[in-house]
Structure formats: C-alpha cells, structure tokens
Protein backbone atom coordinates (compact mmCIF):
# COMPACT_ATOMS: atom_id res chain seq x y z
CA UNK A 1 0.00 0.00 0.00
CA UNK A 2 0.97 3.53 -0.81
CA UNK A 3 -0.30 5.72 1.77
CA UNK A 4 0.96 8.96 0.28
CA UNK A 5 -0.83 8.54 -2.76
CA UNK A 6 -3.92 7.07 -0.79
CA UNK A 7 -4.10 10.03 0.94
CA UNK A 8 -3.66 12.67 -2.00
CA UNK A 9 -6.29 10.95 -3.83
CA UNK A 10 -8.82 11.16 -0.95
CA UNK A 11 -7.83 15.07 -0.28
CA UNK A 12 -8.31 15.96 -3.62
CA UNK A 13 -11.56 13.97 -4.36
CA UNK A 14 -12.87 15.79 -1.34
CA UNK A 15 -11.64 18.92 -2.38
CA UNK A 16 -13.32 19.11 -5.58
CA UNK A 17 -16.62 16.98 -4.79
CA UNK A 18 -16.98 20.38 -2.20
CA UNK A 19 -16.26 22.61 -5.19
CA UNK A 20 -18.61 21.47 -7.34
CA UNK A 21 -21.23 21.20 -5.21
CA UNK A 22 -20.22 24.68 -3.66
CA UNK A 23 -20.39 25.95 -7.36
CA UNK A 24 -23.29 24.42 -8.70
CA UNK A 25 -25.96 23.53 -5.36
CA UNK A 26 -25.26 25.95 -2.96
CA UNK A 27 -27.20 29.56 -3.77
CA UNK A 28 -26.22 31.29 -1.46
CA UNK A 29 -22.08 30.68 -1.36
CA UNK A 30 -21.35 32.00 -4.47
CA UNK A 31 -18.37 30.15 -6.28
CA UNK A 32 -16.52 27.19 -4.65
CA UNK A 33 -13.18 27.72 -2.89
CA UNK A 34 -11.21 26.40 -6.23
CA UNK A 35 -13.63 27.86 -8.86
CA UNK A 36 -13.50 31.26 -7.57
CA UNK A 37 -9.61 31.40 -7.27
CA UNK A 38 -9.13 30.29 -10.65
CA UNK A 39 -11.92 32.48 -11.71
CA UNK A 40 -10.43 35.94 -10.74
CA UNK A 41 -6.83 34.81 -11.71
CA UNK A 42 -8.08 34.02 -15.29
CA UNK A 43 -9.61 37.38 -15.24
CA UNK A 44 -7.04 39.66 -13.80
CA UNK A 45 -4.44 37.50 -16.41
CA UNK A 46 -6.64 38.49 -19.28
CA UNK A 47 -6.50 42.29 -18.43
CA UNK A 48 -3.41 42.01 -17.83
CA UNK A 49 -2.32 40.51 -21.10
CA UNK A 50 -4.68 42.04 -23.50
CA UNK A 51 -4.27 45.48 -21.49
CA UNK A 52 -8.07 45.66 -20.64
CA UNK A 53 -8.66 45.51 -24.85
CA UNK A 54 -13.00 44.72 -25.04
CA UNK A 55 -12.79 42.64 -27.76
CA UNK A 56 -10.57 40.22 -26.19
CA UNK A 57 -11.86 40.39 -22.63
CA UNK A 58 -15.53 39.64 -23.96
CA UNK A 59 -14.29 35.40 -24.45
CA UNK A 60 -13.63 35.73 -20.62
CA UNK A 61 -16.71 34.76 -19.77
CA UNK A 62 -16.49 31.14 -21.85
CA UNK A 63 -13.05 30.45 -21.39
CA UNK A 64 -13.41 31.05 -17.18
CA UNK A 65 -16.37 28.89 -17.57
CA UNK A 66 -14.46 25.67 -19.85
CA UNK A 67 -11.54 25.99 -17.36
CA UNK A 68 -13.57 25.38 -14.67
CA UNK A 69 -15.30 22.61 -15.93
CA UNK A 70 -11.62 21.57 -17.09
CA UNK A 71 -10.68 21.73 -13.84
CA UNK A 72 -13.19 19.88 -12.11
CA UNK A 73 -12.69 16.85 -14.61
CA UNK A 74 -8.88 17.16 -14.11
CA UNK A 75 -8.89 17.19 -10.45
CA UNK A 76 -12.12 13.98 -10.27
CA UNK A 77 -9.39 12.24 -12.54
CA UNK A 78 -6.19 12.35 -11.18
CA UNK A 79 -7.91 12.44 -7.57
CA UNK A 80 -9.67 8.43 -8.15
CA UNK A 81 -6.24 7.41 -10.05
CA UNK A 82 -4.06 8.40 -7.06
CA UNK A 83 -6.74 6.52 -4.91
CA UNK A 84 -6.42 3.60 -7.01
CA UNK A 85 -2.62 4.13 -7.35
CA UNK A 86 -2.41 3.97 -3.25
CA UNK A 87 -4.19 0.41 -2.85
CA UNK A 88 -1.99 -3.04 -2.96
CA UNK A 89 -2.53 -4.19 -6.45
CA UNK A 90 -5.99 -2.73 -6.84
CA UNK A 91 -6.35 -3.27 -10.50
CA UNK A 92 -5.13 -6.44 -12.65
CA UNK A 93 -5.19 -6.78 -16.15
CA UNK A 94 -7.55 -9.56 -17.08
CA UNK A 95 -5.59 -10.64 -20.09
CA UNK A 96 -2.21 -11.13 -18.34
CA UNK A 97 -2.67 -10.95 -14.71
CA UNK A 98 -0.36 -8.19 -14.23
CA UNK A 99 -1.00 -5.28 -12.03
CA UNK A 100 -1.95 -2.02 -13.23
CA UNK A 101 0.69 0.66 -13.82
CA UNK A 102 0.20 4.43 -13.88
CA UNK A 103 -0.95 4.52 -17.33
CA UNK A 104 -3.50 1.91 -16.27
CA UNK A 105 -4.71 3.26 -13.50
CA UNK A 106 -5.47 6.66 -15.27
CA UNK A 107 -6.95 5.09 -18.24
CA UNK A 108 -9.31 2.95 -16.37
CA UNK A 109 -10.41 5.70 -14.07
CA UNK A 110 -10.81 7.31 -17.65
CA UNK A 111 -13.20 4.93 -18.62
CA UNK A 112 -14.80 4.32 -15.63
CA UNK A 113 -15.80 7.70 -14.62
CA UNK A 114 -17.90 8.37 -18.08
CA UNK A 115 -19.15 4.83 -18.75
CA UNK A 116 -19.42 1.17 -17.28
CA UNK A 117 -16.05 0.00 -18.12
CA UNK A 118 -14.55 -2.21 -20.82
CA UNK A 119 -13.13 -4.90 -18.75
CA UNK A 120 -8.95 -4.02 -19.46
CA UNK A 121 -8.82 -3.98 -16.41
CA UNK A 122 -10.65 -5.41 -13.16
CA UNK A 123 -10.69 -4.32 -9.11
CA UNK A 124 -9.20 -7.30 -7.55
CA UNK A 125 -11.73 -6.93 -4.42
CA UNK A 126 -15.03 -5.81 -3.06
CA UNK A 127 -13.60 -2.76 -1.91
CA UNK A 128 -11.93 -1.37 -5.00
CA UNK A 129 -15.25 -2.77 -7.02
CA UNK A 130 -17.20 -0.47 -4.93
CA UNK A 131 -13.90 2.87 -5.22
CA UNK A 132 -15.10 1.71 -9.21
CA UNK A 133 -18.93 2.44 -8.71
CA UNK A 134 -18.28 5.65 -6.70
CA UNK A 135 -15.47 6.39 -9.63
CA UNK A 136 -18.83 6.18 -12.39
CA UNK A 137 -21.46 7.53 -10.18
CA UNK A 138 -19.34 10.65 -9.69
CA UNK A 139 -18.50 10.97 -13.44
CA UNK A 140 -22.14 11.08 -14.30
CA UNK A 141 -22.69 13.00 -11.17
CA UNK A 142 -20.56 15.67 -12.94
CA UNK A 143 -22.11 15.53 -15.97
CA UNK A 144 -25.52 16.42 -15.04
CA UNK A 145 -24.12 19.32 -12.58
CA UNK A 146 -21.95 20.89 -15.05
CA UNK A 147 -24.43 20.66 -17.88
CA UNK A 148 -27.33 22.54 -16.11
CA UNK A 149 -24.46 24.52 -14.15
CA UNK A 150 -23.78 25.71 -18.08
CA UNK A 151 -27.08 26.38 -18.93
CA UNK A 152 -27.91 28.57 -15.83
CA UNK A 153 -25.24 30.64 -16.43
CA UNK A 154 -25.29 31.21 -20.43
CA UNK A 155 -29.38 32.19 -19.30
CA UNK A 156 -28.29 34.67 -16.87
CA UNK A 157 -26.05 36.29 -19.13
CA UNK A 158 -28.77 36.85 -21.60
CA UNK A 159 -30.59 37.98 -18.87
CA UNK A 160 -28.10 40.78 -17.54
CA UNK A 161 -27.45 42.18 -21.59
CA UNK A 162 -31.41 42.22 -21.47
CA UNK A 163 -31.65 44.47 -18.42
CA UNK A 164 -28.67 46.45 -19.82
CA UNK A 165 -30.00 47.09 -22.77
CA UNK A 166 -33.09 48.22 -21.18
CA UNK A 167 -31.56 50.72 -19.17
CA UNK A 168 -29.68 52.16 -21.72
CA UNK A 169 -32.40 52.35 -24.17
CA UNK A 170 -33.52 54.84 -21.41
CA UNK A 171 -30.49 56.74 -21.11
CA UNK A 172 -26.65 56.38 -21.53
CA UNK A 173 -26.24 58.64 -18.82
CA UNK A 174 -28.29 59.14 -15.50
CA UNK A 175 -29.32 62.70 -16.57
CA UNK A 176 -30.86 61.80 -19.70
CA UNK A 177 -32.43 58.38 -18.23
CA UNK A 178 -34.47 60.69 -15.48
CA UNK A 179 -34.79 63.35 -18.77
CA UNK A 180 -36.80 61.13 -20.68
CA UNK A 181 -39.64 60.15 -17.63
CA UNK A 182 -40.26 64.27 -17.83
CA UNK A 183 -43.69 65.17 -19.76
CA UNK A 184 -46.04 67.64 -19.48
CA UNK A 185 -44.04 69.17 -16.43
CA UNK A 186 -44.37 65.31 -14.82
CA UNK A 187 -43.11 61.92 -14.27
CA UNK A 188 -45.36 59.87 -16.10
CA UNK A 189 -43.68 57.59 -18.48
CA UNK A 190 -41.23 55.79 -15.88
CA UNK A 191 -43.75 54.36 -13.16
CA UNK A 192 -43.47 51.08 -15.23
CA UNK A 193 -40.18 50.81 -16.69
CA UNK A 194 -38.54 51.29 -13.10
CA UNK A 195 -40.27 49.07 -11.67
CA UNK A 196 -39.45 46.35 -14.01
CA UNK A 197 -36.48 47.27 -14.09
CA UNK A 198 -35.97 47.41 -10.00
CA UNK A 199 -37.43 43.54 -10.34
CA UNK A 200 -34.98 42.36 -12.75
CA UNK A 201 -32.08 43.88 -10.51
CA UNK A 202 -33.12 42.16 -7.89
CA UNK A 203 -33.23 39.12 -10.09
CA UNK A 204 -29.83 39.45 -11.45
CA UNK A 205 -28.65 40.52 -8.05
CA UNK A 206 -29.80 36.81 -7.21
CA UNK A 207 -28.27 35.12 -9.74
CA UNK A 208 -24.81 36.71 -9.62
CA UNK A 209 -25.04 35.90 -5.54
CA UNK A 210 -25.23 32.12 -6.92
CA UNK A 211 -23.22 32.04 -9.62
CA UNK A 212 -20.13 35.23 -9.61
CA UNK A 213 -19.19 34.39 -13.02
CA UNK A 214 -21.58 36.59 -14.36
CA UNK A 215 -19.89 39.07 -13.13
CA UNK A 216 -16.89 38.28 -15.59
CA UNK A 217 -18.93 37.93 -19.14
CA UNK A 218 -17.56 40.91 -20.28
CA UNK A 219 -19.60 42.59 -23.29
CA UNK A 220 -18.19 44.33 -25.95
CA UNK A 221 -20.21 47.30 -25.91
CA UNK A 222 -21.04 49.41 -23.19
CA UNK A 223 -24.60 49.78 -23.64
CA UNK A 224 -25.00 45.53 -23.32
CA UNK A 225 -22.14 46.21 -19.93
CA UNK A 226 -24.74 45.56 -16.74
CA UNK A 227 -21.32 47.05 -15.04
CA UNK A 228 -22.37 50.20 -16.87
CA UNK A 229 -26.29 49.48 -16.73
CA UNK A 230 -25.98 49.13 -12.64
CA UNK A 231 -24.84 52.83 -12.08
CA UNK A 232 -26.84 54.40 -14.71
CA UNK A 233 -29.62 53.70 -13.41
CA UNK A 234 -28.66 53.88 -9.68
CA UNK A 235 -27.54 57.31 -10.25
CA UNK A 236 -30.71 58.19 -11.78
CA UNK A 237 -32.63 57.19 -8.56
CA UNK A 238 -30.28 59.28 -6.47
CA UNK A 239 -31.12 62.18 -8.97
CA UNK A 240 -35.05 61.24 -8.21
CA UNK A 241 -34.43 60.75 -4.70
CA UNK A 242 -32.63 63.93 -4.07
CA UNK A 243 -31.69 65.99 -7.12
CA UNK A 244 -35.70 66.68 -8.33
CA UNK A 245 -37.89 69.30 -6.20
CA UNK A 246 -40.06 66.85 -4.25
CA UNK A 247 -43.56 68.36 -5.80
CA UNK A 248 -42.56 66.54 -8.80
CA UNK A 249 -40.06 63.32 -7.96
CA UNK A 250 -41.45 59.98 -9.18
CA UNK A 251 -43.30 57.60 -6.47
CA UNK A 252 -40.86 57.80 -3.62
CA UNK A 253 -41.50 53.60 -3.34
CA UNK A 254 -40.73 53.02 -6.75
CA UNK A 255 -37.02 54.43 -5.74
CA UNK A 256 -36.67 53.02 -3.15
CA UNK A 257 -37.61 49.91 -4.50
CA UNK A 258 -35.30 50.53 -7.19
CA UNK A 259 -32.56 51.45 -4.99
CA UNK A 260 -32.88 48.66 -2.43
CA UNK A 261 -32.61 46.32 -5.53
CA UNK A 262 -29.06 47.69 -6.35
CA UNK A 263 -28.03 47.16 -2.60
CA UNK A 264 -29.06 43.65 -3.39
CA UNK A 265 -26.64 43.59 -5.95
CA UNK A 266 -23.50 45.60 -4.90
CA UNK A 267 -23.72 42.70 -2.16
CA UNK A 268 -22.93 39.77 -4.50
CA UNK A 269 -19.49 41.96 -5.03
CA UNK A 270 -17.52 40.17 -2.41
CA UNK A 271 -18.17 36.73 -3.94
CA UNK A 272 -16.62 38.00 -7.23
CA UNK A 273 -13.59 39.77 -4.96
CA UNK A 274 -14.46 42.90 -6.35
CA UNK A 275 -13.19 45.71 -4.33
CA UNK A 276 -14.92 49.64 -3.82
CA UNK A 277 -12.97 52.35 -5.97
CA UNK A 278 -10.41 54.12 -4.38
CA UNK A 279 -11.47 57.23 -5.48
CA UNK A 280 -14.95 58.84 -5.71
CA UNK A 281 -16.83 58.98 -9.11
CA UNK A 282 -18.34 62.32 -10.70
CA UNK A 283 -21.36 63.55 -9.59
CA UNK A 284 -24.12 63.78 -11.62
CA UNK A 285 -25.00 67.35 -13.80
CA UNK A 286 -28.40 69.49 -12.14
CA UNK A 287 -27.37 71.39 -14.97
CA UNK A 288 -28.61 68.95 -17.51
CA UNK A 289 -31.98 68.41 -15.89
CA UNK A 290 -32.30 72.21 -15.81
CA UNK A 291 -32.26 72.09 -19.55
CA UNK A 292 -35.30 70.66 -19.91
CA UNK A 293 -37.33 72.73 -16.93
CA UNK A 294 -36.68 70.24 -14.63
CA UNK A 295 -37.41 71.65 -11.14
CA UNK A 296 -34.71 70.71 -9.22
CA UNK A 297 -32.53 71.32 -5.80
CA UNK A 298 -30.16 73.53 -4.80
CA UNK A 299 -26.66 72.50 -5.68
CA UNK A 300 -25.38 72.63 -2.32
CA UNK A 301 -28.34 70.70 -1.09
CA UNK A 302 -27.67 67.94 -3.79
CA UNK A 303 -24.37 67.75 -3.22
CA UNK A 304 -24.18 67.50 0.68
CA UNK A 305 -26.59 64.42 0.13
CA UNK A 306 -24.31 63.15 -2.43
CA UNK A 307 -21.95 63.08 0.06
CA UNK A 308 -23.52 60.77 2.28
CA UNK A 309 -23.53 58.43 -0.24
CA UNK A 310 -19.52 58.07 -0.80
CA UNK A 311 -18.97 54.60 -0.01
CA UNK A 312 -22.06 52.93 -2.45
CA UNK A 313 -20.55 55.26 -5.01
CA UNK A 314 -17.37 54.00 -4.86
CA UNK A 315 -19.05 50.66 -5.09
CA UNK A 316 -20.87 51.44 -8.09
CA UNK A 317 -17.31 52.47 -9.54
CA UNK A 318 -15.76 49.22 -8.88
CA UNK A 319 -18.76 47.46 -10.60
CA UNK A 320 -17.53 49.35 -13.17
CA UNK A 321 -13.27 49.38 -12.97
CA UNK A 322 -13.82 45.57 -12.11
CA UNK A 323 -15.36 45.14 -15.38
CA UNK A 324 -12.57 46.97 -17.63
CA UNK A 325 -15.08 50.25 -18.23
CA UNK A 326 -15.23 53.87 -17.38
CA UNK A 327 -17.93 55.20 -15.07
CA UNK A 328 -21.11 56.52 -16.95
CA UNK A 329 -22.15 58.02 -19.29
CA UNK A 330 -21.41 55.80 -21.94
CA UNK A 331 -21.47 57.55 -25.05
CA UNK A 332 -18.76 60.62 -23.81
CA UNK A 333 -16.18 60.66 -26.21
CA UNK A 334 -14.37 62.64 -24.01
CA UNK A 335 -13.52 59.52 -21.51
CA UNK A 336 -11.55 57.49 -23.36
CA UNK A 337 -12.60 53.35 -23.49
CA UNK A 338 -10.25 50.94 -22.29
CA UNK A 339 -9.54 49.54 -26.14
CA UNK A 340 -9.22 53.24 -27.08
CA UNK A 341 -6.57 53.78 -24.66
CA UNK A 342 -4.38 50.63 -25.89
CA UNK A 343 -4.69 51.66 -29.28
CA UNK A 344 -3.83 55.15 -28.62
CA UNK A 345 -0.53 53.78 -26.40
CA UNK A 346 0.18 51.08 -29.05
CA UNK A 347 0.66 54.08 -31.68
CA UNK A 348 2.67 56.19 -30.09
C-alpha cells in the first residue's frame, strides 16, 4: 500500500466533490473555494495581457467557464487514479494478470468515470469494485451538474445584456435616463419601466449571488455592460431621490424599491472579490436636468446628500473598474474606453 498517494487521492476527491457542489448547489455561497480562485486569476491574467482591450476580454466569460469545468474533470481524474494508485494491487489486467501501472490506472479511471467500463482492467476486491462504482457515479454525477451549471449561467447572461440594454435604451447617462420620464411638467412615463427594471435587478442581483461568473462575461459594448447598466440607473434614482424638487419626484417607493434592488446587488461583489474604488466617481449634472425645466434642488443641497452616499458610489465604480469600463455616461467621447486607450498607447 501507498499511503501517500492514498491520501492525496482522498484530499483531492474531497476537495473538488466540495467545489462542485459549492459551485453548482449551494445559492447562497457564491463560487466554490477552487472555482473562484481560478476564476479571478483568469480574469485579472486576461486584463493584464490584453491590457483591458474589449474585444478580447468579452471570451472571458467562456473560457473562465471551460476551465472550470476543465478543472473539475482534471482534479475527479487524477484524484480516483491516485486513490487507485495507493491500494496493494488494486487493478489487474484480465488478459495477463499483471497489475496495473500508472498509465493503467489513469486510463481505467478514464473509462470508468464516463461509462461502465470495458473490462482491461478489473478491481481485484469488493472494496476497489465499490472505489469503481463511486469512480462512475461521480463521473455522471458531474455531468448532469456541469451541464445545467452551463445552462444557468449562459441564461443569466442573456438575462443581464437584457436588463442592460433596457436601461440604456432609457439613457446612456443618468441625466438623460431621469430626462426622458419628464412630460407635461411630470413623471409619467417611468412608473413602469422602473419598476421592471428594479425587479430584474433584484433578479440578477440573485443570480450573480449564486453564480459570480456573471460578473466576468464581459460585453463588448457598453450599452449591453450591466457594469455600466448598474450605475446608470442607480444614479438616476439618487437624482429622483434627491436631485428633483419633491412636488414633482417619481413615487418615492418606486425608488426606493429601485434602490434597495441595487443594494441587493453591490452585495454579490464580495463573492466576485471585487473591491470599492479608491477614489470617488463624478457627480451627476443638475445642470442637464435644468435644460429641460426640470425643477430641481439647490446644488449645495444635492451635493451635501451626495456626500452621504460616498462609499455605495465608490461601489458602483468598482462594478464598473472591475469590469474593464469607465464610469457613466457611456457615449462621452471625451472619456476614453479601455480599447481606445491601448490603441492610442500602441501608436505612439
């Protein structure tokens, strides 16, 4: 017996038996212990190499996702053939009688683990017959996790370019989301949109609790960037909540409805290991509501109760620096995009 290899084998088999189910079962924990790891190295080794370039950072999201499933095969694999490799003869070739070597031990855990074995090799007792049948029913176990593991996510990620693209439909900018609610010297047209929106934050708040690779499917354009989406549309209910006179802000629940969702999901930002900005982002423009006959508050008023609300701001523009963007408003060719700045470097 080999009780060095027995023992890796069993450590690693528990180790990523935990990280699966971690991953895939548990809601509320957010990636495994593994997964996660190898999820924000694989990130922060993209930016780093492709110097925070969209285009390249938007296959983030699939390759994270194939490596971890990579993993988890790699590590069920060589876990069962150290376990194997640590028993007194636990395998015998049929045909000859001999023992198994290392290349037989990893090719029938090969086999075993994905389908009922092709008899080139044989446990030589009860207990190694039944290390086989845990060997297969983890293997399919696997399967069926990591396939619906796969489809969950891919349906989130629809989900967050969805909500996105609904927000910025609205507005690439706070101002001009809260501008286009104002008719007829009223709030009328954003009662519903909010609100669906505030419900599909919350949803999406959920689902990158469960599951914090969502927050690393990078898109390629901002308006389809949730990272982008998120403060737009905060900001906007801080402009409701305390930039508009209050004779004419839109239903006080529906903000703070709407602002209680994005607390629900600047929470999932620890799972992810995203960190608050160090500095604090722009506020937004009075000025710009103003335009349009807006009634709003004072400046100083608006910006002593902006102040209060430092630390989710510098939240929001982690979201955002996290996700290889620049804070709102998206379409401001005067803040230059991450690929813009590369390109711009690369020339000189």
């Amino acid at each position: 017996m080999q009780p060095l290899y027995l023992a890796l084998g069993i450590v690693v088999l528990i180790a990523v038996i935990v990280d699966i189910i971690w991953t895939t079962l548990w809601v509320d924990g957010g990636s495994g212990p593994l997964s996660g790891r190898l999820t924000t190295a694989v990130w922060r080794g993209l930016r780093m190499l492709t110097g925070d370039h969209s285009k390249a950072l938007s296959i983030a999201g699939p390759l994270i996702l194939t490596l971890t499933l990579a993993m988890w095969i790699a590590l069920l694999w060589f876990g069962w053939t150290f376990l194997f490799a640590g028993g007194d003869t636990a395998l015998i070739s049929p045909q000859t009688g001999e023992p198994a070597d290392w290349t037989g031990h990893f090719y029938y855990v090969a086999y075993t683990m994905f389908t009922n074995g092709n008899g080139d090799y044989s446990p030589t007792s009860g207990t190694w017959e039944i290390a086989s049948s845990f060997t297969t029913a983890t293997g399919m176990a696997f399967v069926t996790l990591g396939v619906s593991y796969i489809l969950t996510v891919l349906g989130a990620v629809s989900e967050k370019r969805a909500f996105a693209n609904s927000v910025t439909g609205l507005g690439e900018r706070s101002e001009e989301f809260v501008r286009a609610g104002w008719s007829d010297e009223k709030f009328g047209g954003l009662d519903l949109p909010v609100e669906s929106l505030a419900s599909d934050l919350s949803e999406l708040a959920d689902k990158h609790k469960a599951y914090p690779i969502l927050h690393y499917y990078h898109s390629e354009k901002g308006e389809r960037a949730s990272a982008m989406a998120v403060p737009i549309f905060d900001e906007a209910m801080t402009l409701f909540r305390y930039g508009v006179d209050d004779d004419t802000q839109l239903n006080p629940a529906l903000v703070e409805n709407a602002r209680s969702s994005t607390d629900s999901y600047l929470d999932t930002l620890e799972t992810a290991f995203i960190e608050p900005a160090d500095e604090v982002p722009p506020q937004p423009d009075l000025e710009r509501l103003r335009e349009d006959e807006i009634p709003t508050v004072d400046d100083g008023e608006f910006e002593e109760a902006v102040a209060e609300l430092t630390e989710r701001r510098r939240n929001l523009l982690g979201v955002v620096q996290a996700d290889a963007w620049h804070w709102p408003p998206i379409g401001d060719d005067s803040v230059p995009r991450p690929d813009d700045a590369a390109e711009e470097s690369g020339s000189r």
